[in-house]
Protein backbone atom coordinates (compact mmCIF):
# COMPACT_ATOMS: atom_id res chain seq x y z
CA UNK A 1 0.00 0.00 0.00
CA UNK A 2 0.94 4.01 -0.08
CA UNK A 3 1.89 3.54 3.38
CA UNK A 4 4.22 0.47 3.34
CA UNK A 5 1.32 -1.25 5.12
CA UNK A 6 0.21 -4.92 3.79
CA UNK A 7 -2.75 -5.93 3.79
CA UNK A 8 -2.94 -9.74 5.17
CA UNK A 9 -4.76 -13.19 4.32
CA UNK A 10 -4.08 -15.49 7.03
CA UNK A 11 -5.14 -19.17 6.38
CA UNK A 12 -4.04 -22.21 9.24
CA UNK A 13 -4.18 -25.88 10.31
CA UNK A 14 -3.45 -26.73 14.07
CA UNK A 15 -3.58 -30.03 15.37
CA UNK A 16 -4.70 -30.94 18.91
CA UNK A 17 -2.63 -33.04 21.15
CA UNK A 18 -5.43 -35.83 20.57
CA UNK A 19 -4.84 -35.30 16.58
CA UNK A 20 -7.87 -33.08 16.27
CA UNK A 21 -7.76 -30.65 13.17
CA UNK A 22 -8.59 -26.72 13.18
CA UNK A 23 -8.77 -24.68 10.87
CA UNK A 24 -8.70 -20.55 10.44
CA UNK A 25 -9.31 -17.69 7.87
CA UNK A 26 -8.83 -14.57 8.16
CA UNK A 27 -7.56 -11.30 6.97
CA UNK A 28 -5.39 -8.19 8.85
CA UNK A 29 -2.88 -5.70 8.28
CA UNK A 30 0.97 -5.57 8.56
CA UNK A 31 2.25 -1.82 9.07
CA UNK A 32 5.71 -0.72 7.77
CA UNK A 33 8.77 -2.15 9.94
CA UNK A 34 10.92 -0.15 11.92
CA UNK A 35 14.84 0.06 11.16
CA UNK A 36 15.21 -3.38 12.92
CA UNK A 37 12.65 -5.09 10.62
CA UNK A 38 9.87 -5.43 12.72
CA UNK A 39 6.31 -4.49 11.87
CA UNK A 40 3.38 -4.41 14.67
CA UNK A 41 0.32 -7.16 12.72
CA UNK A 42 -3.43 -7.01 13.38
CA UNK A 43 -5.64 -9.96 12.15
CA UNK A 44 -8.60 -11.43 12.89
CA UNK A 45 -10.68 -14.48 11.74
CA UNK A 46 -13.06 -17.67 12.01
CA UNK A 47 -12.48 -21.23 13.09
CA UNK A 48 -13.69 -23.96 12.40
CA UNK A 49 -12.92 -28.10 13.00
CA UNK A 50 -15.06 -31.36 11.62
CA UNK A 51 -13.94 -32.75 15.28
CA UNK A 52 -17.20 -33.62 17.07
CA UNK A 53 -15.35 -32.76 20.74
CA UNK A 54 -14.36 -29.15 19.51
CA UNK A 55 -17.42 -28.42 17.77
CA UNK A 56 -18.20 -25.06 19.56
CA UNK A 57 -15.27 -23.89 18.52
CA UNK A 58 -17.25 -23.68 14.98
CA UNK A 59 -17.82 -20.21 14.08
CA UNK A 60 -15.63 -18.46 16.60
CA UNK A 61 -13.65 -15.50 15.88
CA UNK A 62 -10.01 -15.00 16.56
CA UNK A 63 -7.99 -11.79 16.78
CA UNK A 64 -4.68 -11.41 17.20
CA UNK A 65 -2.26 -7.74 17.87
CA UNK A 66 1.75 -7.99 17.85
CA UNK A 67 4.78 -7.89 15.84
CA UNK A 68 6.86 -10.01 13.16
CA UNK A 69 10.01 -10.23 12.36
CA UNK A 70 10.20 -9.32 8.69
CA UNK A 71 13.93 -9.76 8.33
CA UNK A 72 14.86 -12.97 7.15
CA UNK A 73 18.39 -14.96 7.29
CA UNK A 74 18.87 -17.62 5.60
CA UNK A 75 22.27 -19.79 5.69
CA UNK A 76 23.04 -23.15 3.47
CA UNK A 77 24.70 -25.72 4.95
């Protein structure tokens, strides 16, 4: 964006400890990083799981506020 801001689509798979799969969607924002490379992220989102035990989890929404590290390192070995 105009602002160095990204906008976000945030898509994941947990599993429980008892193998139990959920599932989010969602969308935020990722502001421009500082000098150090990190950028303060707001998202928030829906769950959902096909397990029968975390059922009422169906529907819920999620939101999450803090920062990434947008600098990455990578090294070869």
């Amino acid at each position: 964006m105009a602002d160095e801001s990204a906008t976000l689509t945030i898509k994941y798979l947990h599993m429980s400890n008892k193998g139990e799969f959920i599932t989010g969607i969602g969308t935020g924002t990722q502001m421009m990083p500082n000098q150090r490379g990190i950028a303060k992220v707001t998202a928030e989102g829906t769950v959902w799981t096909s397990a029968p035990r975390l059922s009422h989890l169906n529907g819920g929404k999620w939101k999450v506020e803090g920062k990434v590290n947008t600098i990455c390192i990578f090294s070869t070995i």
